[in-house]
Protein backbone atom coordinates (compact mmCIF):
# COMPACT_ATOMS: atom_id res chain seq x y z
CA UNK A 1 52.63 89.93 87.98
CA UNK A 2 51.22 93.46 87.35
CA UNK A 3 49.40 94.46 90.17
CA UNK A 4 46.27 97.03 89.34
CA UNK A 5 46.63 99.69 92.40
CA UNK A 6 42.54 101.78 91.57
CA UNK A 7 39.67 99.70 91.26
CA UNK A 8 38.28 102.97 89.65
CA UNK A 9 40.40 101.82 86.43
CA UNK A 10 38.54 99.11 85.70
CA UNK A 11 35.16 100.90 86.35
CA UNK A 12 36.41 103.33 83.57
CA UNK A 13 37.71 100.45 81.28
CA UNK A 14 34.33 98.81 81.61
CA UNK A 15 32.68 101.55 80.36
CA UNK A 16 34.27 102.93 78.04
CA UNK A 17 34.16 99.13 75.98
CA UNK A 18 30.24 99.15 77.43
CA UNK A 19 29.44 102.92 76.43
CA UNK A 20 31.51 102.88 72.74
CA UNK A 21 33.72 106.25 73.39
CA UNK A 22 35.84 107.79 75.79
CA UNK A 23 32.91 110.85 76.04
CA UNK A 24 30.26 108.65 76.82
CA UNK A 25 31.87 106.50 79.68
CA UNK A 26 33.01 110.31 80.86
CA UNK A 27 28.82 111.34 81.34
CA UNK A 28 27.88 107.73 82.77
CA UNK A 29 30.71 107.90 85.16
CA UNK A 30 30.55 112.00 85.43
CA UNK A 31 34.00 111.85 85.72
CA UNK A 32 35.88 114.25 83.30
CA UNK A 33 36.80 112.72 79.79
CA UNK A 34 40.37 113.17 80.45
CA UNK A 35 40.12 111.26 83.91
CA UNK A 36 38.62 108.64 81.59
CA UNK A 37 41.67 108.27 79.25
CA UNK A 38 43.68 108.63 82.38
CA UNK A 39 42.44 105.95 83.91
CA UNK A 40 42.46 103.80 80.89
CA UNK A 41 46.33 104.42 79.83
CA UNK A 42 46.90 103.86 83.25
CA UNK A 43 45.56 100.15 83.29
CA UNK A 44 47.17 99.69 80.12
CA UNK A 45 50.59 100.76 81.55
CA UNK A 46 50.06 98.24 84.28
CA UNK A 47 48.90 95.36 82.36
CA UNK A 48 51.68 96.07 79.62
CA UNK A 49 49.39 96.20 76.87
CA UNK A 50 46.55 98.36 74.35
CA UNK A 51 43.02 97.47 75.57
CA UNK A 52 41.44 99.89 73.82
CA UNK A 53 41.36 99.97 70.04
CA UNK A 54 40.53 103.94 69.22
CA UNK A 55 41.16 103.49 65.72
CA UNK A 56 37.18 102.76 65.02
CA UNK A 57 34.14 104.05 66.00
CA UNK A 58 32.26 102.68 68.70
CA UNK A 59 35.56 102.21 70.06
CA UNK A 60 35.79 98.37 71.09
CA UNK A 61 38.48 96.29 72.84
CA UNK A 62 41.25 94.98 71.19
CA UNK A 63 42.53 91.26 71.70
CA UNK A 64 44.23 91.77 75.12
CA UNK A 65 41.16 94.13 75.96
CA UNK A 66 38.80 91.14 75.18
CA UNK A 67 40.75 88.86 77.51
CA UNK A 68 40.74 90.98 80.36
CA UNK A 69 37.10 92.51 80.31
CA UNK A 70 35.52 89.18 81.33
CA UNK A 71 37.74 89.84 84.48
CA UNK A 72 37.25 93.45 84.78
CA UNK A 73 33.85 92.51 85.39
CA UNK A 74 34.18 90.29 87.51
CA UNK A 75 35.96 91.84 89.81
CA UNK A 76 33.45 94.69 89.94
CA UNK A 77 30.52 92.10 90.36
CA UNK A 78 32.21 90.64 93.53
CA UNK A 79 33.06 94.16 95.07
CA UNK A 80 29.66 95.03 94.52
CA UNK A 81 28.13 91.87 95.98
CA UNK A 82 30.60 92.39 99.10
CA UNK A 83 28.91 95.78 99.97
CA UNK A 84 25.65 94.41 99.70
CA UNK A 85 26.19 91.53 102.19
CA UNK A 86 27.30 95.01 104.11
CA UNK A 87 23.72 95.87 103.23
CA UNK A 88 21.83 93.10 104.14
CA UNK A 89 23.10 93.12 107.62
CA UNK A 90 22.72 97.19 107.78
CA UNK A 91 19.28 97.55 105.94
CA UNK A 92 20.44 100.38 103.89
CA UNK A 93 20.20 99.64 100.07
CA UNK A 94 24.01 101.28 98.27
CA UNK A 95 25.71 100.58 94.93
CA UNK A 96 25.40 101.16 91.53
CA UNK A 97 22.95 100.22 89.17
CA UNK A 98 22.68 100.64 85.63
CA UNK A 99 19.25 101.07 83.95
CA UNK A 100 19.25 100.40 79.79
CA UNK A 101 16.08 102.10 78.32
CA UNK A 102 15.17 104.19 75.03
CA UNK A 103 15.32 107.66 75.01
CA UNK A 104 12.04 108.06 74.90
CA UNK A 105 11.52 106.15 78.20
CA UNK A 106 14.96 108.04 79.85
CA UNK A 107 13.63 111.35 79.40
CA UNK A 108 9.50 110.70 79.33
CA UNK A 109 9.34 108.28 82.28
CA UNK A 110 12.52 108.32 84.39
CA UNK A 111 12.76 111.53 86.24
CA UNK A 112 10.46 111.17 88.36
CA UNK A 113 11.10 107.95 89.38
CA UNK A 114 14.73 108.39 89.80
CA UNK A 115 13.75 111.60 92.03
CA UNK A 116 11.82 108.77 94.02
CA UNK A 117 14.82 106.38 94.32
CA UNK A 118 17.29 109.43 95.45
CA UNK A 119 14.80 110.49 98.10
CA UNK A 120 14.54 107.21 99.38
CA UNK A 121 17.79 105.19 98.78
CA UNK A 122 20.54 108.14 98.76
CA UNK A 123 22.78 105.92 98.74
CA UNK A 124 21.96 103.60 95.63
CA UNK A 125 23.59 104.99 92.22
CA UNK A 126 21.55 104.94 89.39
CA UNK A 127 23.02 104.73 85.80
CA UNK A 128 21.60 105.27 82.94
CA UNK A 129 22.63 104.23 79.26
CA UNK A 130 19.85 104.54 75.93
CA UNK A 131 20.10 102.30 73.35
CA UNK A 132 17.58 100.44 70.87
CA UNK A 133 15.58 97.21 71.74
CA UNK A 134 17.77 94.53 70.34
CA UNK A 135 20.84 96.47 72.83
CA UNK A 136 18.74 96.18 75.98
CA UNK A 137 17.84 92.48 75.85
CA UNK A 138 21.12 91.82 74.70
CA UNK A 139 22.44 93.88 77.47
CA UNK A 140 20.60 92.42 80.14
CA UNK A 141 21.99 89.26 79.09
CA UNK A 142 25.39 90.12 79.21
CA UNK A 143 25.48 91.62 82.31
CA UNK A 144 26.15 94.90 81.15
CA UNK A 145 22.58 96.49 82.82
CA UNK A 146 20.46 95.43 85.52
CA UNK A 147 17.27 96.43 84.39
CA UNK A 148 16.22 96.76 80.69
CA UNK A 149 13.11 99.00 80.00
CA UNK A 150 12.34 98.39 76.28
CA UNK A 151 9.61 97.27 73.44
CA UNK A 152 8.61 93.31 73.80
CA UNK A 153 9.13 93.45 70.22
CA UNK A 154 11.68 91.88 71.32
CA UNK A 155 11.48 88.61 73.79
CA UNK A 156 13.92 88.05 76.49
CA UNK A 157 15.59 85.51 74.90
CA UNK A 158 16.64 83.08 78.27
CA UNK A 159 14.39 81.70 80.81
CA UNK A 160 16.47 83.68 83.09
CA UNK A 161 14.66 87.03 82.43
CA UNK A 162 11.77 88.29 83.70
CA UNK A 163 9.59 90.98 82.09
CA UNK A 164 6.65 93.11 83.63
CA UNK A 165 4.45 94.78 80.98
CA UNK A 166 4.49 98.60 81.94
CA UNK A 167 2.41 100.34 79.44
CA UNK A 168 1.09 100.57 75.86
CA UNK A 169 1.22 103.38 73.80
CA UNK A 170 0.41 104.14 70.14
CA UNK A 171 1.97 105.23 67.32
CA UNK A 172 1.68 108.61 66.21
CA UNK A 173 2.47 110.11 62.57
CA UNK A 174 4.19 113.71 62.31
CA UNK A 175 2.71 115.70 59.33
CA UNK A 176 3.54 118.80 58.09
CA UNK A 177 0.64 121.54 58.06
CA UNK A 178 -1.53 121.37 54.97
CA UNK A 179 -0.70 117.92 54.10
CA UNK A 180 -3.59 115.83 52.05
CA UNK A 181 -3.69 113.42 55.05
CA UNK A 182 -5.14 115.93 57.36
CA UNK A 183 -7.63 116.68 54.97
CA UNK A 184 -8.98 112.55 54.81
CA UNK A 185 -11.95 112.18 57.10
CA UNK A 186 -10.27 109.87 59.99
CA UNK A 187 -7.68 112.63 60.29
CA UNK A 188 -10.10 115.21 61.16
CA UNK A 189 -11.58 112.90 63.48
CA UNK A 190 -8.77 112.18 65.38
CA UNK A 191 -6.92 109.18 64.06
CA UNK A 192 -5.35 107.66 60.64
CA UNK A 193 -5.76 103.45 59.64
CA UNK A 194 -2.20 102.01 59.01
CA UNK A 195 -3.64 101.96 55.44
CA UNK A 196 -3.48 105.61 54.75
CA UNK A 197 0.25 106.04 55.26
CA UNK A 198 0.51 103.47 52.32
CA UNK A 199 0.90 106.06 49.87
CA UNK A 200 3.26 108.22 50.88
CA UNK A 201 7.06 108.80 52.07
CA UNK A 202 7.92 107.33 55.37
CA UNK A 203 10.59 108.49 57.81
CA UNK A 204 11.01 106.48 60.73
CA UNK A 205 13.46 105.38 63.82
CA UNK A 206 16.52 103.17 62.33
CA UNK A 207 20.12 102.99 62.27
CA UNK A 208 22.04 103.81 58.98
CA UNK A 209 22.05 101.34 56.58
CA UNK A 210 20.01 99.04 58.43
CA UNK A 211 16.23 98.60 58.33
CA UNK A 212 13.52 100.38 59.96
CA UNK A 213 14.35 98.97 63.94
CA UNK A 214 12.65 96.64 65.04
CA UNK A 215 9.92 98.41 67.55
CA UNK A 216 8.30 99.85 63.95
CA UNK A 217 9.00 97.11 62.31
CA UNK A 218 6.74 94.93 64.28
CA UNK A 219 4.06 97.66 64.10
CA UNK A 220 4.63 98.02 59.94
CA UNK A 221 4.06 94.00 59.84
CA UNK A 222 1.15 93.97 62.45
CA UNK A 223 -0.46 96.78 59.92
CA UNK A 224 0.57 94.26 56.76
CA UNK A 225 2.08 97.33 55.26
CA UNK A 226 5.56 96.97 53.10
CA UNK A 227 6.95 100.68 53.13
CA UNK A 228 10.38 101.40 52.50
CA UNK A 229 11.98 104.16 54.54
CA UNK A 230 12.15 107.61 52.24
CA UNK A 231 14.25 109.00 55.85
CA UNK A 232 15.69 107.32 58.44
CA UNK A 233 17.09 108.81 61.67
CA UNK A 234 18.02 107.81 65.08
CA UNK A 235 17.00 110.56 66.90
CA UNK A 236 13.07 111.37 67.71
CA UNK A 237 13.62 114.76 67.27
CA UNK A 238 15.23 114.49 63.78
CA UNK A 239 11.81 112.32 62.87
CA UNK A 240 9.93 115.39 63.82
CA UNK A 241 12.24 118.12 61.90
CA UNK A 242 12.31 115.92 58.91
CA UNK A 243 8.66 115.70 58.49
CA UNK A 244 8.22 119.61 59.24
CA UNK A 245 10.14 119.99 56.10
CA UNK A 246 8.04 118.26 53.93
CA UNK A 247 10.45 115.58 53.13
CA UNK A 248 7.41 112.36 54.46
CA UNK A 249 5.03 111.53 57.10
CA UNK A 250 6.75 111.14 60.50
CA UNK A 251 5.91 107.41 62.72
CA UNK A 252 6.76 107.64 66.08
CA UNK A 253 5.55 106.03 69.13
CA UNK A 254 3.69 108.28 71.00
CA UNK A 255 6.37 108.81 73.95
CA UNK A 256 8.99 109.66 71.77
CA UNK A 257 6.93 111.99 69.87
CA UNK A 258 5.70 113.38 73.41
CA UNK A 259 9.48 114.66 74.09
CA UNK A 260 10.06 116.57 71.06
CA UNK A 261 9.32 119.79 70.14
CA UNK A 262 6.54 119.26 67.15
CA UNK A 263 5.32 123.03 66.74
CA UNK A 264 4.79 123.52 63.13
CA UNK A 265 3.31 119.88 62.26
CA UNK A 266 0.31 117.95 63.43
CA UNK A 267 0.40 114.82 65.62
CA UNK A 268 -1.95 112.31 64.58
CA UNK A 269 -2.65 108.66 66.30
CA UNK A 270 -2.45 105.56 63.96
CA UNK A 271 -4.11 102.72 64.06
CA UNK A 272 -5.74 101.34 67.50
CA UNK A 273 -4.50 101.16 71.28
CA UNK A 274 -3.81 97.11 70.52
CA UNK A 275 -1.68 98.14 67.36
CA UNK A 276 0.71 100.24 70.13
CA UNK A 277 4.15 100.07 71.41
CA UNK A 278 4.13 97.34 74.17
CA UNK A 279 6.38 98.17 76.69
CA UNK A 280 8.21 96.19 79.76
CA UNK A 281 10.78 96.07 82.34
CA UNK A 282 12.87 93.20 82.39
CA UNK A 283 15.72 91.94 84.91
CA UNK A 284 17.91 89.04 85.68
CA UNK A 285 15.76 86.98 88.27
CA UNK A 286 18.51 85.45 89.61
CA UNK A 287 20.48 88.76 90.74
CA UNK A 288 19.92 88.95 94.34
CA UNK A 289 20.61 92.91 95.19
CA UNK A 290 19.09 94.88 97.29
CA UNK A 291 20.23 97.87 95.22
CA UNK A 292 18.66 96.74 92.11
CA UNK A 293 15.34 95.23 94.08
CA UNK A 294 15.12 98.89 94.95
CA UNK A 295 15.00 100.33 91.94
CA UNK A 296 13.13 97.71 90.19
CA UNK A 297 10.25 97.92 92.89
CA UNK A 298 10.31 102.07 91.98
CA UNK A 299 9.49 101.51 88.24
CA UNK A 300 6.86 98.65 88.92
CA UNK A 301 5.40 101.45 91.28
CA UNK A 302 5.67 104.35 89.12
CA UNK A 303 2.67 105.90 87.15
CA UNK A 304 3.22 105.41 83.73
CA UNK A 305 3.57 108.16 81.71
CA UNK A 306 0.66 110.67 80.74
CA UNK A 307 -1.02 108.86 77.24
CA UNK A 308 -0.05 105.87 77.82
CA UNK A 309 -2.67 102.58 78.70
CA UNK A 310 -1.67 101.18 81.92
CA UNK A 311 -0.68 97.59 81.11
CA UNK A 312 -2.21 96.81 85.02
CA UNK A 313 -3.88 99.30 87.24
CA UNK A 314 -2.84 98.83 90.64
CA UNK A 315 0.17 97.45 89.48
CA UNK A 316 1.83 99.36 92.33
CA UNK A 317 0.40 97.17 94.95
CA UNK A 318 2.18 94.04 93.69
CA UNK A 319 5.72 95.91 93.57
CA UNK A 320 7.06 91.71 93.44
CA UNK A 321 5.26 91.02 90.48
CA UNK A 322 8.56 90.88 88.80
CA UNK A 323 9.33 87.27 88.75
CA UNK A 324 5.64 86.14 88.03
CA UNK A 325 6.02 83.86 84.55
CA UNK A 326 2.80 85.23 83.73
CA UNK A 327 3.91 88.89 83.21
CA UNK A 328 6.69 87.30 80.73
């Protein structure tokens, strides 16, 4: 029987298959990429076997790979749930836990609180990975994050799941300077209707050859407008630089738009407050970890971004309020 010497291998192993790439399991771990593939080929030595297939992109597992990660996993779950019966007799929170979010959220909203959790819990690990909506739910469910802060656009899909409504925050569209929109009335007065945008290029958040995703998606249908994408991007930021060249009107939710750099075009809410981005954290209800109650309790406390409407003021003094059905 091959016996696996470094728990550490199948951290990295479990990342790697979580993360898509050899580089990206390297920053989430901040080990170096090569202690990455070390770690991998060693496990593979051991086991006798490829678990990795690196001949596509995301790298996935291959057939052995997909028989083993189940166990990987499990494994880490029941290391990590030894060290916090540790914690529950010492009172001191420790472990790792791995937030999901957008980037919008990781880089508008999460400082700060992560500051919090370090000053507080030094000993708690916090991880984070960025992916779209339909990744985070998904990801919650599978284990592979503790906490999910993403759009309700999407519903947790099992009973098991718990969401707290965090914030709202409106769209935003990213025009280029001298652009007929800016000269229409509502523009000039601060805001555009859905309707306006009808008649000209989009560009918008979505993956290659897929539709627009599925957090402006729900906006587009809530606004009964049928737009096809002129310019599609992943990245905020390439939103912003495509619509400073002239190439469509820009629709971002305002966060996102908040962390780019948008000299050289005009930001410009759409629609109403109600029409906005709804966004939540959401969690496993029946993980019992200190670690994770920790950090969970820090982003229920947090103040929500600047722009943003407060989904509950004084949300802070009901840190529990994460397994109340009604915030679901």
């Amino acid at each position: 029987m091959a016996r696996i010497d470094q728990t550490d291998w199948l951290e990295t192993f479990v990342a790697v298959i979580d993360h898509g790439s050899f580089s990206a399991a390297a920053r989430a771990l901040h080990r170096a990429q090569s202690r990455v593939s070390t770690h991998v080929a060693a496990l593979e030595r051991t086991l006798g076997g490829t678990l990795v297939d690196r001949s596509h992109r995301p790298i996935g597992p291959t057939e052995l790979g997909t028989a083993f990660l189940p166990h990987a996993r499990a494994v880490l779950e029941a290391l990590q749930k030894g060290a916090e019966a540790v914690d529950a007799h010492t009172g001191t929170p420790r472990g790792r836990v791995v937030i999901g979010c957008h980037p919008s959220v990781s880089a508008g909203f999460l400082p700060g609180v992560l500051a919090a959790i370090h000053a507080a819990h030094p000993f708690v690990r916090v991880e984070l990975t960025e992916h779209t909506t339909p990744d985070l739910v998904s990801g919650i469910v599978s284990g592979r994050f503790h906490i999910a802060i993403h759009s309700l656009a999407a519903d947790p899909p099992s009973e098991d799941l718990r969401s707290v409504h965090l914030w709202t925050e409106r769209y935003v569209a990213i025009i280029p300077p001298g652009h007929p929109l800016l000269r229409e009335g509502e523009a000039a007065r601060g805001g555009l209707s859905p309707q306006s945008l009808e008649a000209h290029p989009l560009i918008a958040i979505a993956q290659p050859g897929a539709a627009v995703d599925p957090d402006t998606g729900s906006a587009l249908r809530a606004w009964e407008l049928e737009i096809p994408l002129a310019w599609q991007s992943e990245q905020p930021q390439t939103v912003v630089n495509l619509a400073r060249a002239g190439l469509g009107i820009g629709v971002l939710n305002a966060l996102a738009a908040s962390i780019c750099e948008t000299s050289g075009t005009v930001v410009v809410p759409v629609g109403t407050a109600a029409d906005g981005r709804q966004v939540a954290a959401t969690r496993d209800r029946r993980t019992t970890s200190p670690s994770v109650d920790v950090v969970f309790r820090a982003i229920l406390a947090a103040a929500p971004p600047a722009g943003v409407q407060p989904a509950r003021p004084g949300r802070a003094d009901a840190p529990e309020a994460w397994d109340d059905t009604a915030d679901s």
